[in-house]
C-alpha atoms as a PDB file:
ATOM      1  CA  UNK A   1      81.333 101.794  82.295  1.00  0.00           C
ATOM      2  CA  UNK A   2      82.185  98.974  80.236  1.00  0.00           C
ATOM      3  CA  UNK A   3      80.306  95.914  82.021  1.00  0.00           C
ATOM      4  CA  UNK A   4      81.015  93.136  79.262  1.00  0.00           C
ATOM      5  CA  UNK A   5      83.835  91.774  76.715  1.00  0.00           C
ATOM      6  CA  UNK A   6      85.482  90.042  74.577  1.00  0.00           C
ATOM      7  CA  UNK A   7      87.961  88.188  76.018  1.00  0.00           C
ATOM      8  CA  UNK A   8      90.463  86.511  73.397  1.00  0.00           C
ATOM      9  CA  UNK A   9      92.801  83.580  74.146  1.00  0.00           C
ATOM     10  CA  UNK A  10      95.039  80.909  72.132  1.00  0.00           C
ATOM     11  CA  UNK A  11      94.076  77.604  73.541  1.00  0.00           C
ATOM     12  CA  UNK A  12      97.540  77.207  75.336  1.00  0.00           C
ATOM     13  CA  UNK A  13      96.599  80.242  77.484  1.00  0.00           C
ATOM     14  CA  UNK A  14      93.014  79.031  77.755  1.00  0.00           C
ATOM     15  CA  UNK A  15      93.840  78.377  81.702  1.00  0.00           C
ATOM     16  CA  UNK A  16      94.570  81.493  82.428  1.00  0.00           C
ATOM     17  CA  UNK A  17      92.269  83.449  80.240  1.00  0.00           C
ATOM     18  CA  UNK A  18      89.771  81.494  82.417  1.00  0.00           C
ATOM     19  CA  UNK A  19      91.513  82.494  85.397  1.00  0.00           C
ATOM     20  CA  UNK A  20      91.726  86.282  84.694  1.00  0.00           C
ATOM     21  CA  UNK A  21      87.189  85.837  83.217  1.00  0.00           C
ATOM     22  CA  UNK A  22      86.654  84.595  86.991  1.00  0.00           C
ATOM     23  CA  UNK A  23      88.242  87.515  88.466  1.00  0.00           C
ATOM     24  CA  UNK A  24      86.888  90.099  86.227  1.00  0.00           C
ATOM     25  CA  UNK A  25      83.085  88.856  87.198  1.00  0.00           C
ATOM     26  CA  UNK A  26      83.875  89.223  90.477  1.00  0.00           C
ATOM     27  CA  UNK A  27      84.325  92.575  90.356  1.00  0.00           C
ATOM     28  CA  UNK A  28      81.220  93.196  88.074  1.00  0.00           C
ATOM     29  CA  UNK A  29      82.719  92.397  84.431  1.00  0.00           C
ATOM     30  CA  UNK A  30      81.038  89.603  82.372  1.00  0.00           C
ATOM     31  CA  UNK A  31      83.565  88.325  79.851  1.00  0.00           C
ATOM     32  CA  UNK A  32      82.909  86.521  76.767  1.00  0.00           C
ATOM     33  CA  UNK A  33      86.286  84.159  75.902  1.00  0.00           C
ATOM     34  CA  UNK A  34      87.262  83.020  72.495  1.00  0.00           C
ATOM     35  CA  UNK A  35      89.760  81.002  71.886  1.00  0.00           C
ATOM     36  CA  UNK A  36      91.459  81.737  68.239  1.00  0.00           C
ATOM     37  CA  UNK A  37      93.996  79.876  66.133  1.00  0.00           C
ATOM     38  CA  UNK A  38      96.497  82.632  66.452  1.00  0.00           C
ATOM     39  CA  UNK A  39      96.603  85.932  68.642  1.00  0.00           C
ATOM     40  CA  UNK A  40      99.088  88.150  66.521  1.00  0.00           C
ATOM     41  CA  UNK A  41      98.835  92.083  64.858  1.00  0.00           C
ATOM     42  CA  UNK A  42      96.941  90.821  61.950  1.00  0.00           C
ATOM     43  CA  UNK A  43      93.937  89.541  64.249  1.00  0.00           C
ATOM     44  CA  UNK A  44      93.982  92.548  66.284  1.00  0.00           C
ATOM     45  CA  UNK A  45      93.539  94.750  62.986  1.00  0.00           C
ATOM     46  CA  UNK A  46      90.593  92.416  61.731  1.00  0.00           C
ATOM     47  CA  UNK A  47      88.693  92.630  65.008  1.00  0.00           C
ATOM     48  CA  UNK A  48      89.220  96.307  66.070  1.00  0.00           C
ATOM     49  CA  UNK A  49      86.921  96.447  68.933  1.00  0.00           C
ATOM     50  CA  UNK A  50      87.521  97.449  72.556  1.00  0.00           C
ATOM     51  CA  UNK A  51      88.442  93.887  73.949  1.00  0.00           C
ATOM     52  CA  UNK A  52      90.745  91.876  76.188  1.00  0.00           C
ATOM     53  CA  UNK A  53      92.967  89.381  75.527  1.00  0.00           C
ATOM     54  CA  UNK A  54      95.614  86.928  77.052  1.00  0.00           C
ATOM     55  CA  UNK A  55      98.621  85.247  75.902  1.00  0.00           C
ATOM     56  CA  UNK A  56     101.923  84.605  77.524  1.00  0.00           C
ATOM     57  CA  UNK A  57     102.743  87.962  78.946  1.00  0.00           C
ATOM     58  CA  UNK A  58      99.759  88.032  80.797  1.00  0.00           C
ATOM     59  CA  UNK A  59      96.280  90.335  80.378  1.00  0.00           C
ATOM     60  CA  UNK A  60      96.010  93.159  77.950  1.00  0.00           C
ATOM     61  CA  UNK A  61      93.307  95.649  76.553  1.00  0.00           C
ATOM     62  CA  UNK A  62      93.087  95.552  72.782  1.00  0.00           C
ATOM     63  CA  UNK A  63      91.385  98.277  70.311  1.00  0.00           C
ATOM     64  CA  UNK A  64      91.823  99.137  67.183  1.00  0.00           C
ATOM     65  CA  UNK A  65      94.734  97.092  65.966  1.00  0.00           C
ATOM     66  CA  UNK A  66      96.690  98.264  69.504  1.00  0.00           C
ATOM     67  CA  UNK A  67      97.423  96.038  72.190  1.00  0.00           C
ATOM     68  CA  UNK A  68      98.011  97.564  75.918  1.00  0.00           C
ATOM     69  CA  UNK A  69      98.992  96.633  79.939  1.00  0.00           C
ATOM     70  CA  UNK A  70     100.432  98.972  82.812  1.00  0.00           C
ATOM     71  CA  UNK A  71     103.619  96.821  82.006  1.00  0.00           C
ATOM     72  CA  UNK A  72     105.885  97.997  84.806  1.00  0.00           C
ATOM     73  CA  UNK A  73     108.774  95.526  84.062  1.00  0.00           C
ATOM     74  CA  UNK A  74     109.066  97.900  80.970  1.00  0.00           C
ATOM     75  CA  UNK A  75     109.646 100.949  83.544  1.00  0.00           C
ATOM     76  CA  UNK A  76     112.858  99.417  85.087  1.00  0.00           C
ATOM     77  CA  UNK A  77     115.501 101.764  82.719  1.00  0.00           C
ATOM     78  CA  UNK A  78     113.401 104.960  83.644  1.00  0.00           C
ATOM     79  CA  UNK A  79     114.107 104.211  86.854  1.00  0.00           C
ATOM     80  CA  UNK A  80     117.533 103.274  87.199  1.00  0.00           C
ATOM     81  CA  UNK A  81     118.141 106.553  85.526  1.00  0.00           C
ATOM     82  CA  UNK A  82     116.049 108.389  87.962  1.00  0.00           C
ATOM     83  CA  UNK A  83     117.175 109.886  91.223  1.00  0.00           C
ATOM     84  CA  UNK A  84     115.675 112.613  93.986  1.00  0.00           C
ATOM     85  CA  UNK A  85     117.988 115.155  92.756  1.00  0.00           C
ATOM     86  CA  UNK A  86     116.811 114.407  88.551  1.00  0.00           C
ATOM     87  CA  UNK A  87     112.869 114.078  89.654  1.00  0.00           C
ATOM     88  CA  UNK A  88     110.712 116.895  89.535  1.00  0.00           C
ATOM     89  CA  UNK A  89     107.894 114.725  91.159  1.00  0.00           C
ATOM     90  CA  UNK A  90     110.284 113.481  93.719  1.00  0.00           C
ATOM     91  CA  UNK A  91     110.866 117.094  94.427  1.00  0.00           C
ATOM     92  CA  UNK A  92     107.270 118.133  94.450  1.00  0.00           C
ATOM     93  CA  UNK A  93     106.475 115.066  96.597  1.00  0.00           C
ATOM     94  CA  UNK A  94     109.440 115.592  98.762  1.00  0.00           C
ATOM     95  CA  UNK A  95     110.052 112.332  98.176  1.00  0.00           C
ATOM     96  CA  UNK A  96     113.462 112.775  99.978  1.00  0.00           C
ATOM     97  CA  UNK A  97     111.076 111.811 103.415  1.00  0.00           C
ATOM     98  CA  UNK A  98     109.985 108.647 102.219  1.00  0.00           C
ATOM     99  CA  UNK A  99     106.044 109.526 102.748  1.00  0.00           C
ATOM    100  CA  UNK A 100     102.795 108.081 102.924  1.00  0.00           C
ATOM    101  CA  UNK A 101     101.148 109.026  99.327  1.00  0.00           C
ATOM    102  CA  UNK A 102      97.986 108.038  98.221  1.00  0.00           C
ATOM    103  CA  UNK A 103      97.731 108.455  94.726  1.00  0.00           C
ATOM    104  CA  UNK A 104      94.047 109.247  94.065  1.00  0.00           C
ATOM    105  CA  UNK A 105      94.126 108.904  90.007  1.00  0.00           C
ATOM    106  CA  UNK A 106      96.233 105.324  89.096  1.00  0.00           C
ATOM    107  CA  UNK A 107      96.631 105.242  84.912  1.00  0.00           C
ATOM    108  CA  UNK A 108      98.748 103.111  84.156  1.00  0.00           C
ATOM    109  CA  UNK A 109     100.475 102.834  87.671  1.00  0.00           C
ATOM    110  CA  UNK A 110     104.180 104.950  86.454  1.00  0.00           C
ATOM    111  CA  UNK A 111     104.365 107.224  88.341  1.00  0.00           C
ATOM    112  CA  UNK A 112     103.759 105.578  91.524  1.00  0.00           C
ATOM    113  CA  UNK A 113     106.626 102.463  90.588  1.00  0.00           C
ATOM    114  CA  UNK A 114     108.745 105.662  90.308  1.00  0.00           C
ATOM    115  CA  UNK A 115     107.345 107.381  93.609  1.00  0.00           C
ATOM    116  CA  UNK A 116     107.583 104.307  95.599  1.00  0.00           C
ATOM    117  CA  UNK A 117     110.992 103.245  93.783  1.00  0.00           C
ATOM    118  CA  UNK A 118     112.498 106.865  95.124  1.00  0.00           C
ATOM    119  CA  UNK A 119     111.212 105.639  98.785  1.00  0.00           C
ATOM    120  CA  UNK A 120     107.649 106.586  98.972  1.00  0.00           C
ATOM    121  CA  UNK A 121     104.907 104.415 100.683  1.00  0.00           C
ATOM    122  CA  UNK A 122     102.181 104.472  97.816  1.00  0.00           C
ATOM    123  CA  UNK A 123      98.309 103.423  98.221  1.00  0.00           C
ATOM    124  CA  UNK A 124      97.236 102.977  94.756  1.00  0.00           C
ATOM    125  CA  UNK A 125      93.521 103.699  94.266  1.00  0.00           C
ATOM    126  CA  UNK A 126      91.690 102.329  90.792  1.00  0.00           C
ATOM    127  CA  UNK A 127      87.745 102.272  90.547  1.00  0.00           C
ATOM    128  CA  UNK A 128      87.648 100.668  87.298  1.00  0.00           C
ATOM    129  CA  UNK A 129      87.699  97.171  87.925  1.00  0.00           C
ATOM    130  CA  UNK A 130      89.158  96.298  84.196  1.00  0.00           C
ATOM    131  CA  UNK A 131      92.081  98.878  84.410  1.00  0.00           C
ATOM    132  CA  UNK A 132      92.250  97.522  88.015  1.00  0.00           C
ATOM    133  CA  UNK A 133      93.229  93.960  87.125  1.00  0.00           C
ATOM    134  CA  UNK A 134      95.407  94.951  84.477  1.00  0.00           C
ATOM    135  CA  UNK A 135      97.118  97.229  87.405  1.00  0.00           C
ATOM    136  CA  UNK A 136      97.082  94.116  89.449  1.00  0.00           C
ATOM    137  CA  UNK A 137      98.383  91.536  87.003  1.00  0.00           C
ATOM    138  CA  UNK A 138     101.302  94.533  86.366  1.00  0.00           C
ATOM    139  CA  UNK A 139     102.383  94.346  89.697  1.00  0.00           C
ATOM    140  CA  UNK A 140     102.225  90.556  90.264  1.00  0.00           C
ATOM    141  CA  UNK A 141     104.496  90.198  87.348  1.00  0.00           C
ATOM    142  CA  UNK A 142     106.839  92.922  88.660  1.00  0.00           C
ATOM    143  CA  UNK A 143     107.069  91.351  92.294  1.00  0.00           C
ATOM    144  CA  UNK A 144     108.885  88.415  90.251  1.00  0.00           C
ATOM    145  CA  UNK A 145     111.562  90.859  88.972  1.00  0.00           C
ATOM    146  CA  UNK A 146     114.836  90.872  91.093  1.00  0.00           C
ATOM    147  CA  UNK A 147     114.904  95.212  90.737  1.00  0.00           C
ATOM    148  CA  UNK A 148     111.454  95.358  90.814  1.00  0.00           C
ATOM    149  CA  UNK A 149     110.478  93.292  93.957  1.00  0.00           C
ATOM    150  CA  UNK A 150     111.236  95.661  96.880  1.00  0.00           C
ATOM    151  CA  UNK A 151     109.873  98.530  94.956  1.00  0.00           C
ATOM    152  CA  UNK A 152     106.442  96.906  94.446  1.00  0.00           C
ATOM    153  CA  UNK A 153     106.305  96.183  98.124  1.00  0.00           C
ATOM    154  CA  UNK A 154     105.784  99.717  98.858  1.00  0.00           C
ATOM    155  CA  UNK A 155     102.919  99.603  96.565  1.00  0.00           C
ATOM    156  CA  UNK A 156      99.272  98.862  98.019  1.00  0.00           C
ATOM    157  CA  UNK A 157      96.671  98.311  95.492  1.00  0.00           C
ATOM    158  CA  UNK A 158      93.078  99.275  96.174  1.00  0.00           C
ATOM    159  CA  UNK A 159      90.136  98.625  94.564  1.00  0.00           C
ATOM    160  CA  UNK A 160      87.424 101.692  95.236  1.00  0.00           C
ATOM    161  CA  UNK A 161      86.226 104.964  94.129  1.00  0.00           C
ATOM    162  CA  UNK A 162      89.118 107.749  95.031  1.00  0.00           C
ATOM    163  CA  UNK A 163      86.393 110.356  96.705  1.00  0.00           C
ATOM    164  CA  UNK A 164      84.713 107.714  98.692  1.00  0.00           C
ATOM    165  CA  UNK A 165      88.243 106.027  99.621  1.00  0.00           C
ATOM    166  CA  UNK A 166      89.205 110.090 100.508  1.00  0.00           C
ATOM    167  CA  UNK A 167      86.133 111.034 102.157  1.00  0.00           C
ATOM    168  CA  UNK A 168      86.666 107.557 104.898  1.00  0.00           C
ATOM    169  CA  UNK A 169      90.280 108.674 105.495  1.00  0.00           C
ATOM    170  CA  UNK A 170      88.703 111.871 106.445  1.00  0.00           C
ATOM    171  CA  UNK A 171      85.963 110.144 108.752  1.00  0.00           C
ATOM    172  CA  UNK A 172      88.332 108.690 110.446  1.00  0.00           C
ATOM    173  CA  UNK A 173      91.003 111.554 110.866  1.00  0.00           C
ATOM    174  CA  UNK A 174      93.888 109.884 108.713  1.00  0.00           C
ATOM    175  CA  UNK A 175      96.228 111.949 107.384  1.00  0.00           C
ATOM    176  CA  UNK A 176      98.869 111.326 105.192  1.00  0.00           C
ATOM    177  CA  UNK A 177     102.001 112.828 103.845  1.00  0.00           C
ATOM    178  CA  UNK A 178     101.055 113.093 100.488  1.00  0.00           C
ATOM    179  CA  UNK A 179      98.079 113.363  98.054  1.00  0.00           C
ATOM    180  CA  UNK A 180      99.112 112.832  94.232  1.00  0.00           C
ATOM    181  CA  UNK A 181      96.806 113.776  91.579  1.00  0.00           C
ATOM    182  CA  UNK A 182      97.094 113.109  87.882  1.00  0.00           C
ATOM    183  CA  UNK A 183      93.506 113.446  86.304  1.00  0.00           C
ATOM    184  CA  UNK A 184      92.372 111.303  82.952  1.00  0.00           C
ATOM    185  CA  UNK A 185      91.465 114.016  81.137  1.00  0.00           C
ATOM    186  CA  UNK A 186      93.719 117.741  81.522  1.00  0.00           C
ATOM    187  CA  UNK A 187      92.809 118.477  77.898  1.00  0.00           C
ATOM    188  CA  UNK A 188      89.239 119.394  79.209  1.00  0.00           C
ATOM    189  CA  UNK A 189      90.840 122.694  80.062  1.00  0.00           C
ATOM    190  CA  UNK A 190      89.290 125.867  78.143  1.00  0.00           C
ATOM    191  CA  UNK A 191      93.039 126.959  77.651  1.00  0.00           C
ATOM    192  CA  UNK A 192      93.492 128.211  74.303  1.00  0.00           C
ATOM    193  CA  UNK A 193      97.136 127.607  74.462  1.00  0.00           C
ATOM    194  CA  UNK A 194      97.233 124.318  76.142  1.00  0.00           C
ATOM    195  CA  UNK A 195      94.712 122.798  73.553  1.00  0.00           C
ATOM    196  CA  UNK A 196      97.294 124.052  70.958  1.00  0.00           C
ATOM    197  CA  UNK A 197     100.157 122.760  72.680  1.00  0.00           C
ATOM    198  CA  UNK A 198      98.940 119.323  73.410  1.00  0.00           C
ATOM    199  CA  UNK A 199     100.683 116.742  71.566  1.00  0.00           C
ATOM    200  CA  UNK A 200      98.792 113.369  69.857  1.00  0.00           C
ATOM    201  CA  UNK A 201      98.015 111.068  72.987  1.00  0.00           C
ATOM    202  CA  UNK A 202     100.023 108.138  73.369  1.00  0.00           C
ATOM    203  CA  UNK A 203      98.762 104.982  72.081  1.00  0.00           C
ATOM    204  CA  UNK A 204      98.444 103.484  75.697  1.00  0.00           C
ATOM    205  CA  UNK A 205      96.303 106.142  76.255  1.00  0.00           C
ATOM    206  CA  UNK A 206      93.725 106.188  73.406  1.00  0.00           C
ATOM    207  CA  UNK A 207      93.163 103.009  74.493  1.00  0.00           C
ATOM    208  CA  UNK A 208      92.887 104.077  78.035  1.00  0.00           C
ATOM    209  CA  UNK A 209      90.118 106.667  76.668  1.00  0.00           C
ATOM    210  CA  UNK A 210      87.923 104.055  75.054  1.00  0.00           C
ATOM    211  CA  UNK A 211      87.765 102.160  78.437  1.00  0.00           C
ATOM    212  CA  UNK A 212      87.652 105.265  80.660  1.00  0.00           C
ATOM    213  CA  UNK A 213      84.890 107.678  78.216  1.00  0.00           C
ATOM    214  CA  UNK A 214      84.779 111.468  80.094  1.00  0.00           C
ATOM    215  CA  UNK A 215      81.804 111.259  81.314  1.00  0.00           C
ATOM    216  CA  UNK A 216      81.204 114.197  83.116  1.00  0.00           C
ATOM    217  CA  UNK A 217      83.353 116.086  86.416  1.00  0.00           C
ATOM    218  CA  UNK A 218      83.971 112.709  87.512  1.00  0.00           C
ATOM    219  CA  UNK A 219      86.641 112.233  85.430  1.00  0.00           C
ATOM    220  CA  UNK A 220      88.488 116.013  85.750  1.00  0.00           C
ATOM    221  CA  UNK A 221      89.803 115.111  89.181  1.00  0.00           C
ATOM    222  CA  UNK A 222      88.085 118.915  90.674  1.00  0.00           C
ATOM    223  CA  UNK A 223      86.216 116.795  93.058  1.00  0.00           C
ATOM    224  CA  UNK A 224      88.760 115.134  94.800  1.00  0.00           C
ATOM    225  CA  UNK A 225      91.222 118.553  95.177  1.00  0.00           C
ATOM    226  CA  UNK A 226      88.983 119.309  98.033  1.00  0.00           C
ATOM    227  CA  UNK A 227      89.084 116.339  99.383  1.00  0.00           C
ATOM    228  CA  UNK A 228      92.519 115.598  99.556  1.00  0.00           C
ATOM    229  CA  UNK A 229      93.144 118.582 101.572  1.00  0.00           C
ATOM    230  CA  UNK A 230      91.257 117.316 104.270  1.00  0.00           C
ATOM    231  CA  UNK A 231      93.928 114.378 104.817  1.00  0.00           C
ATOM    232  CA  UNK A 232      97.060 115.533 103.412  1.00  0.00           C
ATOM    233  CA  UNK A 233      99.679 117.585 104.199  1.00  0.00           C
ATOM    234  CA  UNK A 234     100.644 118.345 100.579  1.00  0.00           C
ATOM    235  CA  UNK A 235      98.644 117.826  97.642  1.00  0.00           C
ATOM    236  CA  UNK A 236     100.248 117.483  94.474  1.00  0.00           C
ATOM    237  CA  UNK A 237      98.786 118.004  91.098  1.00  0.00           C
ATOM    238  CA  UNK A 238     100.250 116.582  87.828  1.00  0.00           C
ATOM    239  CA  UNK A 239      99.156 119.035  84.769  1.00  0.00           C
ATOM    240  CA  UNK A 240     100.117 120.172  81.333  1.00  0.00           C
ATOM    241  CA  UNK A 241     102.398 122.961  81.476  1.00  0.00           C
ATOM    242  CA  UNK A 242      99.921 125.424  80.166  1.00  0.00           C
ATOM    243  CA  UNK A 243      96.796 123.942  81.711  1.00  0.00           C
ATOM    244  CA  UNK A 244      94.306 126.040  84.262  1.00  0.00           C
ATOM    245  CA  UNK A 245      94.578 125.387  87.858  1.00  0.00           C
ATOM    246  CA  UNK A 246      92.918 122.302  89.103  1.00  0.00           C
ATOM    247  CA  UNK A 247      89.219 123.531  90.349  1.00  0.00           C
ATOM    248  CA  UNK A 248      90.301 127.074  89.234  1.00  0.00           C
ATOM    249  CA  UNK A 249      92.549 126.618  92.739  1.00  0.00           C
ATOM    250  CA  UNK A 250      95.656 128.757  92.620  1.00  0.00           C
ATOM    251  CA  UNK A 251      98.702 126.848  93.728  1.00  0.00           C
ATOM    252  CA  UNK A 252     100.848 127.405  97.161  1.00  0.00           C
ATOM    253  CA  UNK A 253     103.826 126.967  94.923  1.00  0.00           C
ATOM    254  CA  UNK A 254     104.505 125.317  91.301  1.00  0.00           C
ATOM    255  CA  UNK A 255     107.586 123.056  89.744  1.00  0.00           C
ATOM    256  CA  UNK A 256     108.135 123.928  86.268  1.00  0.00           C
ATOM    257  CA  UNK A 257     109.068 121.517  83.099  1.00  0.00           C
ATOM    258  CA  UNK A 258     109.074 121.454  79.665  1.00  0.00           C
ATOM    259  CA  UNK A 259     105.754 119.589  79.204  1.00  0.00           C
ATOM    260  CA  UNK A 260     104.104 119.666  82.500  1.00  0.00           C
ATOM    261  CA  UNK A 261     104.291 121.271  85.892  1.00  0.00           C
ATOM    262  CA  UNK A 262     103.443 120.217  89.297  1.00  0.00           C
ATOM    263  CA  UNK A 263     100.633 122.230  91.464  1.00  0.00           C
ATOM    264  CA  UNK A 264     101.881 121.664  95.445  1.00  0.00           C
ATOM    265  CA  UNK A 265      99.178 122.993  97.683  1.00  0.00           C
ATOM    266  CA  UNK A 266     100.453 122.716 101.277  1.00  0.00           C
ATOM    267  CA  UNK A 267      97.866 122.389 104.672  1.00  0.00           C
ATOM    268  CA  UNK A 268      99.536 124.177 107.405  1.00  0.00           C
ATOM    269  CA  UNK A 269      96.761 122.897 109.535  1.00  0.00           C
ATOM    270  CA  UNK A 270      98.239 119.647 108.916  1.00  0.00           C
ATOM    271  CA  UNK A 271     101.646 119.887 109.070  1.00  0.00           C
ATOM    272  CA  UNK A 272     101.307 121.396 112.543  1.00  0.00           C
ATOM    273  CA  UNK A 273      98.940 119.070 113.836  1.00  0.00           C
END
């Protein structure tokens, strides 16, 4: 895990790069601030490292010429298109019940503004502590949105280790409606077809993949299948369409799309308990 930075600033935003350095140690990230004459494309091609950087929209990752945040603001068309009837996740969620989900594998945060944006009550779980505060500063600038507001309130942000968060909630006999899991890294799959299918990853996410290396099961989401059935009534797993089963589990039933599909495994246990 990445435990120290760059951190680049323009000396108008030196405040808050300062601001967002303290917050970062805190949670076990030594940053190194510069501040340079002028924080535009061409520097971020000249210094092509994995970095951070600040200006006036707030705390990105940099790589490679790239700049990237969760940006949620940017989500608000996707959802004012999006209803429970044109959702396939709100469908495999049943997101028509307004649930309790815990979504055990954050990214970028989507698909949870859209969960809890169709009514769902979303705990948002992020070990990384950089991909963390960029989560965090995401939904601190949504909550000033007018659309965006009341959809962030249903969003809970917490800072710990998904199977350790999962394995407590079963401790302590919590169960919730819903489980979500999207894993980093589906393309691990020994699926012929799926590797040929897969299409070039998003620039968001090959910067995601510099910050978050695979390094080992960890990072395939197996683990935590098991342990989200312990607590939830429904799991549901995000994949590629042509991707293996999560943990080589066969699925109680399966939502179809073009590009992906959604694994639903259901705890009858649960639900009658």
């Amino acid at each position: 895990m990445v435990s120290e930075l760059r951190l680049y600033t323009e000396a108008e935003w030196l405040t808050q790069a300062q601001h967002y350095s303290a917050v970062l140690l805190s949670r076990g990230v030594q940053t190194c601030i510069e501040t340079v004459e002028k924080l535009n494309a061409r520097f971020l091609r000249l210094n092509p490292e994995l970095a951070l950087c600040v200006d006036a929209e707030g705390l990105w990752l940099c790589a490679n010429g790239m700049k990237m945040q969760p940006d949620w603001k940017a989500e608000v068309g996707r959802l004012k298109r999006a209803s429970l009837k044109s959702e396939m996740i709100a469908r495999a969620c049943n997101l028509s019940e307004k649930p309790s989900l815990i979504d055990a594998t954050a990214g970028l945060g989507h698909d949870s503004l859209l969960m809890a944006h169709l009514g769902a009550q979303v705990t948002l779980l992020e070990r990384h502590p950089i991909l963390f505060t960029l989560l965090e500063d995401a939904k601190r600038q949504a909550a000033d949105d007018p659309f965006l507001a009341s959809v962030v309130a249903r969003i809970q942000l917490v800072f710990t280790d998904s199977a350790d968060y999962l394995r407590n909630c079963a401790a302590q006999g919590k169960v919730v409606d819903v489980v979500y899991l999207d894993p980093m890294f589906p393309q691990r799959d020994q699926h012929q077809q799926a590797q040929k299918k897969q299409a070039q990853v998003k620039k968001q996410m090959q910067l995601l993949h510099l910050l978050l290396p695979e390094d080992g099961e960890m990072d395939l989401g197996d683990h935590l299948l098991g342990l989200a059935q312990q607590i939830a009534k429904r799991v549901v797993v995000k994949r590629p369409r042509l991707a293996v089963f999560l943990a080589g589990q066969e699925t109680t039933h399966q939502w179809q799309g073009d590009a992906c599909r959604f694994d639903a495994y259901f705890q009858a246990n649960l639900n009658n308990g």
